[in-house]
Protein backbone atom coordinates (compact mmCIF):
# COMPACT_ATOMS: atom_id res chain seq x y z
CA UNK A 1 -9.71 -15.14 2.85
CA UNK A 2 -6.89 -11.92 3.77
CA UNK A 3 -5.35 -12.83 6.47
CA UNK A 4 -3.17 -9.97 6.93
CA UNK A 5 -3.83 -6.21 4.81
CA UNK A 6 -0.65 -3.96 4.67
CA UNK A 7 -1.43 -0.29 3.98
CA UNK A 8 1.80 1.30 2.88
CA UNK A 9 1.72 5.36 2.13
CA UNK A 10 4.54 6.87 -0.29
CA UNK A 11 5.47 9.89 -0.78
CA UNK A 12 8.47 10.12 -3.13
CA UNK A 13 10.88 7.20 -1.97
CA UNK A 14 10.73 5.39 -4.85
CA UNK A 15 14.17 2.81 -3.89
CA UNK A 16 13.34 2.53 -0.01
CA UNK A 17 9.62 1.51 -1.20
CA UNK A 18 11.06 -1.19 -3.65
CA UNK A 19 13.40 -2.87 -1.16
CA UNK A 20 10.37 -2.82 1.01
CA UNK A 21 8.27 -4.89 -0.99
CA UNK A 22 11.12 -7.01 -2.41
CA UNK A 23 11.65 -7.80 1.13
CA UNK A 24 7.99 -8.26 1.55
CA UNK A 25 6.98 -10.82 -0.88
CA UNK A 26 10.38 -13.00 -0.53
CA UNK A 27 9.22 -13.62 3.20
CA UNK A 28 8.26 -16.96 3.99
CA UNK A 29 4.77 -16.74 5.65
CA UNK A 30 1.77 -18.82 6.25
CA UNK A 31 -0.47 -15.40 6.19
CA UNK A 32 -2.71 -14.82 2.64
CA UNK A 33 -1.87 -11.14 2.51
CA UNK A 34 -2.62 -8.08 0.46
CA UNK A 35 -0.48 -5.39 0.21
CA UNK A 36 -2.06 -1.93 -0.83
CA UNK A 37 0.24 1.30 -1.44
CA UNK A 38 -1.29 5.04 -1.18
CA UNK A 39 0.96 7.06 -3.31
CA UNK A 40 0.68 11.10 -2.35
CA UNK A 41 1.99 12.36 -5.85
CA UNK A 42 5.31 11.06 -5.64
CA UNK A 43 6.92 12.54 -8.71
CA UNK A 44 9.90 10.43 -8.97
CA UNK A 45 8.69 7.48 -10.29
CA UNK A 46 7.02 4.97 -7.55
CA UNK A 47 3.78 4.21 -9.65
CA UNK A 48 5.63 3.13 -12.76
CA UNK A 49 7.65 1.12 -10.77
CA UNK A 50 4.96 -0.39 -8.56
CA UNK A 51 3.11 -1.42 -11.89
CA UNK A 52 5.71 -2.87 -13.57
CA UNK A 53 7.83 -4.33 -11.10
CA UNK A 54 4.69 -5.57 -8.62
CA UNK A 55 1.25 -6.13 -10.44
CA UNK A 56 0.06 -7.40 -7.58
CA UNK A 57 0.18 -4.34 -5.15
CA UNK A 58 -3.14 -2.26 -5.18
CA UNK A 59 -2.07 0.85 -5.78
CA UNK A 60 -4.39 3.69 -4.82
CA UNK A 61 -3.31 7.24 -6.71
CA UNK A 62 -3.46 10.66 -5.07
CA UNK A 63 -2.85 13.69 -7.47
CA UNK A 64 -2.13 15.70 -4.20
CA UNK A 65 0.01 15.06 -0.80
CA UNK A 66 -3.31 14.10 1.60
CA UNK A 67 -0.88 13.23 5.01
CA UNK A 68 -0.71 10.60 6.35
CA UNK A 69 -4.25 10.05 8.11
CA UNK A 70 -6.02 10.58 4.95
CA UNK A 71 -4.07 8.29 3.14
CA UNK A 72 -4.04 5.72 5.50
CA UNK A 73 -8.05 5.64 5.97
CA UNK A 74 -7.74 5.60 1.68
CA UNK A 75 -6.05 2.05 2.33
CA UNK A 76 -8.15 0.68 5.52
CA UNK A 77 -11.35 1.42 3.76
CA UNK A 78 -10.87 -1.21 0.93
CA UNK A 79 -8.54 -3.56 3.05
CA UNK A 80 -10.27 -7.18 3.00
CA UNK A 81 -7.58 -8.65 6.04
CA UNK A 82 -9.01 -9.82 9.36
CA UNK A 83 -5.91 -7.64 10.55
CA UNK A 84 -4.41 -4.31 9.60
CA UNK A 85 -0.99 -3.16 9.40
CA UNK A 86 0.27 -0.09 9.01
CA UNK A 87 3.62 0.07 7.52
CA UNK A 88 5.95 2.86 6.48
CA UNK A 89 8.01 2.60 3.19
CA UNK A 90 11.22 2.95 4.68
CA UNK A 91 10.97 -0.64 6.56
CA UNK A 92 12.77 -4.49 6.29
CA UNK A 93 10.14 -6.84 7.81
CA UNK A 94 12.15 -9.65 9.55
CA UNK A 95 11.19 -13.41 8.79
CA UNK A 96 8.28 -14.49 11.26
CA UNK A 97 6.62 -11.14 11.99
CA UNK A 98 3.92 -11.37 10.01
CA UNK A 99 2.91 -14.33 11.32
CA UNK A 100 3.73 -13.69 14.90
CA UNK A 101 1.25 -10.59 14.39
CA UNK A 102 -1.30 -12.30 13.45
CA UNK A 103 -1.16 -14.69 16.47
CA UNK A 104 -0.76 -12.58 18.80
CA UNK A 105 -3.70 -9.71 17.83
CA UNK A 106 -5.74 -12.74 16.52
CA UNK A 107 -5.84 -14.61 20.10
CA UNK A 108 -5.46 -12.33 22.52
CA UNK A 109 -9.08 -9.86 22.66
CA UNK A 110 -7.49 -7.58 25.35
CA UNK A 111 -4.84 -6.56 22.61
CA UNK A 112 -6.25 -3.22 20.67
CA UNK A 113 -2.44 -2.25 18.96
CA UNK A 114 0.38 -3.76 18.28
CA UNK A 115 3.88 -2.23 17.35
CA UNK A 116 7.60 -5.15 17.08
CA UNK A 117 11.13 -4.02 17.42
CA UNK A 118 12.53 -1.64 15.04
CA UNK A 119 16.13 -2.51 14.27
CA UNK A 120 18.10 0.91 12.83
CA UNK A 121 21.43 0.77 10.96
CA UNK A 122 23.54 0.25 13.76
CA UNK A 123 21.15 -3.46 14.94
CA UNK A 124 20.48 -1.68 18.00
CA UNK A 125 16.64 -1.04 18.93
CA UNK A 126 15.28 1.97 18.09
CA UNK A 127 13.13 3.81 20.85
CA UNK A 128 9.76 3.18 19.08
CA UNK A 129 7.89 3.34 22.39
CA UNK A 130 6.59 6.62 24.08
CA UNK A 131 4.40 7.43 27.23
CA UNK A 132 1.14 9.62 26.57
CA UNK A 133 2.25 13.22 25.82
CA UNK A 134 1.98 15.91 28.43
CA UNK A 135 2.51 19.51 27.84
CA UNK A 136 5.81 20.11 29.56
CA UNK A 137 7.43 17.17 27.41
CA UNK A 138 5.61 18.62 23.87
CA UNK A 139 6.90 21.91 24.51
CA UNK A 140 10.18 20.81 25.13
CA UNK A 141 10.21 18.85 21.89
CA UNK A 142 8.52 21.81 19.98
CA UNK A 143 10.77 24.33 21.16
CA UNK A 144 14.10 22.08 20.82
CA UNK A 145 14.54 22.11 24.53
CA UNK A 146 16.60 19.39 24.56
CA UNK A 147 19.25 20.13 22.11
CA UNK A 148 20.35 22.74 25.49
CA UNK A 149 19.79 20.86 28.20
CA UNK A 150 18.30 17.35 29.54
CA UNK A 151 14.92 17.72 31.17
CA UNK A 152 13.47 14.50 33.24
CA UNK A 153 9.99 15.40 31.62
CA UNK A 154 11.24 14.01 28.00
CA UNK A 155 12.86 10.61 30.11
CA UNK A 156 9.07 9.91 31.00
CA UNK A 157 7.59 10.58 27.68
CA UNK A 158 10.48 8.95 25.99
CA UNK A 159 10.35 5.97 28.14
CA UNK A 160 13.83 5.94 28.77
CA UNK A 161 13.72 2.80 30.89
CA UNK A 162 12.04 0.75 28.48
CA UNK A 163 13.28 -2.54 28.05
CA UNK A 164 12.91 -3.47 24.45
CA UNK A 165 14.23 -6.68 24.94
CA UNK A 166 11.01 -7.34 26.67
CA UNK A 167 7.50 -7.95 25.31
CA UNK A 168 4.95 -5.53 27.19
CA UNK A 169 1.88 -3.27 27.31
CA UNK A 170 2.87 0.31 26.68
CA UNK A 171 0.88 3.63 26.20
CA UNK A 172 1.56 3.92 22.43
CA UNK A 173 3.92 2.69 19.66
CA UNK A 174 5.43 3.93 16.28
CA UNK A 175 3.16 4.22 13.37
CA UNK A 176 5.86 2.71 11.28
CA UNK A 177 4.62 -0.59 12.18
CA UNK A 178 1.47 -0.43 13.11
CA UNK A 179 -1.32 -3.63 13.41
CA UNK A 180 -4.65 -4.07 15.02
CA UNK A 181 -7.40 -6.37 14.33
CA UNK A 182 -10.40 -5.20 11.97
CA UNK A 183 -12.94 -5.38 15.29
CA UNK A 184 -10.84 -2.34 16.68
CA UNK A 185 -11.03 0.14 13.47
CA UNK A 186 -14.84 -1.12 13.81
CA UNK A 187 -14.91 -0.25 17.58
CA UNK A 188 -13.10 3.22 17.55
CA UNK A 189 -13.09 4.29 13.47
CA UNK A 190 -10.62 5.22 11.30
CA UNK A 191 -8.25 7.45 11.70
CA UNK A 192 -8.88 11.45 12.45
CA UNK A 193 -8.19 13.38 9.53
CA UNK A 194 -7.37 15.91 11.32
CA UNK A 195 -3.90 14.90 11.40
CA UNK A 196 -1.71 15.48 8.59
CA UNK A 197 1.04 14.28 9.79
CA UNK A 198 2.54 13.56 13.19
CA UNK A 199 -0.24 12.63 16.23
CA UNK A 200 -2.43 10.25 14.23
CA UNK A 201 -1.39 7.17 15.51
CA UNK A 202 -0.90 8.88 19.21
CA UNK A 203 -4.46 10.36 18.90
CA UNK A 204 -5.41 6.23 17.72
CA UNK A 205 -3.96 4.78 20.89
CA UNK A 206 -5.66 6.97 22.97
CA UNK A 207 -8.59 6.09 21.44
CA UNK A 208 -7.65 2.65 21.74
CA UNK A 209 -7.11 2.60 25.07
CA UNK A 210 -10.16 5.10 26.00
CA UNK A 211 -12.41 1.96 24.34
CA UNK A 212 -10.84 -0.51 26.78
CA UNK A 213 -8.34 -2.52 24.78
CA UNK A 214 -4.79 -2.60 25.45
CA UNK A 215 -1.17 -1.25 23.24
CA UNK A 216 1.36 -3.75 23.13
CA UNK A 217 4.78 -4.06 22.36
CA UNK A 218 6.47 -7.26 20.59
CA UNK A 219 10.33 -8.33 20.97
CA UNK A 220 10.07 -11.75 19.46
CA UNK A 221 10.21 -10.49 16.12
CA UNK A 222 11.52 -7.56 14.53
CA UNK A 223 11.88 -5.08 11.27
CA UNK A 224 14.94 -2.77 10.35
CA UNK A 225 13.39 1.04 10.00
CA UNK A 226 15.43 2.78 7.61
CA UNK A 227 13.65 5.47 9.55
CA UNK A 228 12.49 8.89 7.75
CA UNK A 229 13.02 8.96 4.33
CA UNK A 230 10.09 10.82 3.48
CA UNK A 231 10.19 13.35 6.38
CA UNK A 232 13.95 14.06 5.40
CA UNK A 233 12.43 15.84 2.31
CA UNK A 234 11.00 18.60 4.43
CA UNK A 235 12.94 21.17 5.95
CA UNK A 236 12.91 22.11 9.48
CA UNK A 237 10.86 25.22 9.33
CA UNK A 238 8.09 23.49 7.60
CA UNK A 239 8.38 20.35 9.69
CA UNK A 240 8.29 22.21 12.81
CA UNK A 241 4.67 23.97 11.16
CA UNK A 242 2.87 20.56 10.71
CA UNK A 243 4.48 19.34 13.82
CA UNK A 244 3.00 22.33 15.67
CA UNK A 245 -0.25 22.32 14.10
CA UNK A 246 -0.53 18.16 14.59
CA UNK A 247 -0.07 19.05 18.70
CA UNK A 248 -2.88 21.87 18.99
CA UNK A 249 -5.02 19.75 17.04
CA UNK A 250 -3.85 16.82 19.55
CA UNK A 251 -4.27 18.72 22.97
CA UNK A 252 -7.76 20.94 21.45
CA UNK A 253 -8.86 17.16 21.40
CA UNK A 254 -7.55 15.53 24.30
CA UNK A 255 -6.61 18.41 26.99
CA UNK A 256 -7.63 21.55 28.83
CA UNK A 257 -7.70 24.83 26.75
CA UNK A 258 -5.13 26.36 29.43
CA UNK A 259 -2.44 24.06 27.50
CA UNK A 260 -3.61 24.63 23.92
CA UNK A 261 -3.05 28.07 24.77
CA UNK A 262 0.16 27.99 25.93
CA UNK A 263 1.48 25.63 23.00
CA UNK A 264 -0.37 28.43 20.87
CA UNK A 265 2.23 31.41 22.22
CA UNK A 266 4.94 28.91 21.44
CA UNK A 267 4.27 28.01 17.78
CA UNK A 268 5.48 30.97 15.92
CA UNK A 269 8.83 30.94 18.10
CA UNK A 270 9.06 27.29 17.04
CA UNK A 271 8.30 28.03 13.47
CA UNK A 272 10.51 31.13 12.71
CA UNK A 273 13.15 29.34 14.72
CA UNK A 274 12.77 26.21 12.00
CA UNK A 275 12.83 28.59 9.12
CA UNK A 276 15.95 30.45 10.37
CA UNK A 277 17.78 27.16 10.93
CA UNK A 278 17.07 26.35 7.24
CA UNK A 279 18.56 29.67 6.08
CA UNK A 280 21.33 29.06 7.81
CA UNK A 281 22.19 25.75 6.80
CA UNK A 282 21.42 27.27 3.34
């Protein structure tokens, strides 16, 4: 019996991927796990090196970049575990949070997700939580608002007071760690497809949530999150494109057409701006 499936998605970070699942397999844990990787065409080696290096990794092949929904839903649909976890390349799982996953999503039925403390370079916490989006804090974000001035908006969806010392229920967490039990992707699906990248695993808390369950937070255990090593591949311009297109998608789904609309006028500013920024750095 899986205890435990990990569903990792790759798209060329070939050394942050194999210090991930060094790390991975040297933990001591109780949990029977299976680890599954969804490589999106990575050209710089990461299959050769999964096979050789860990045989024991399924290792699902894309001959195209499918985002990250896709992919994921590639992994969950032939994961055997009783629980799911999400997990990005670029992350060190700490000793004990497997195992303090399990417990937790296994014997508590009110508990839909589950995210732990993300540790960055510096050992402080990362800010992995955030409130549900609303349209003054996206277009903020989108249109780089706060790189001018500091808007009270982004402190809400940011949650600025969080406490991450402190294990709590929160509107959503960070799909870099990412665990529910198998009755929830039962309950509410997989994930929409929709999404590229960027709003899946918002649009999957709100679903979540909609179905009754709750999004929790962890501090007893943690992970260091090497944080973006795929995304630093892309340049601004066409980040801020998916980005963009990810938050129509989002609000067409969730909100009034009023704010699709007005996130609509903004996304070309947004986009041109990106591409201009790359040129310049150029």
């Amino acid at each position: 019996m899986i205890n435990l499936s990990i569903i990792i998605v790759s798209w060329n970070v070939q050394e942050a991927l194999q210090e991930n699942l060094s790390r991975l397999f040297a933990l001591d844990t109780s949990m029977n796990i299976e680890v599954i990787v969804v490589d999106n065409a990575s050209m710089d080696g990461t299959r050769s090196m999964i096979r050789t290096e860990f045989p024991q990794v399924e290792l699902i092949v894309n001959d195209w970049n499918s985002g990250f929904a896709y992919a994921c839903n590639q992994g969950l649909s032939m994961a055997k575990g009783d629980v799911m976890l999400l997990l990005n390349p670029d992350m060190l799982v700490g000793e004990g949070t497997f195992d303090r996953t399990h417990e937790l999503l296994t014997q508590n039925s009110s508990m839909g997700v589950l995210g732990v403390k993300l540790i960055g370079a510096d050992g402080g916490p990362i800010g992995s939580v955030r409130r549900a989006p609303g349209l003054s804090d996206q277009l903020a974000i989108l249109l780089k608002v706060p790189h001018l001035v500091k808007l009270k908006s982004l402190d809400r969806y940011h949650a600025t007071e969080m406490q991450y010392g402190l294990s709590q229920k929160v509107d959503q967490v960070r799909g870099s760690y990412f665990a529910f039990r198998r009755e929830i992707m039962d309950t509410v699906g997989l994930f929409d497809e929709r999404f590229h990248l960027w709003f899946e695993e918002v649009d999957y808390c709100r679903r979540v949530r909609e179905a009754g369950y709750e999004i929790h937070y962890c501090s007893d255990v943690s992970c260091k999150d090497l944080v973006g090593k795929s995304f630093a591949q892309l340049g601004v311009g066409k980040k801020q494109r998916i980005f963009s297109s990810s938050m129509i998608k989002y609000f067409k789904k969730w909100h009034p057409w009023w704010e699709v609309a007005i996130i609509r006028v903004a996304q070309p500013v947004a986009i041109v701006s990106g591409y201009v920024h790359d040129v310049i750095k150029r």
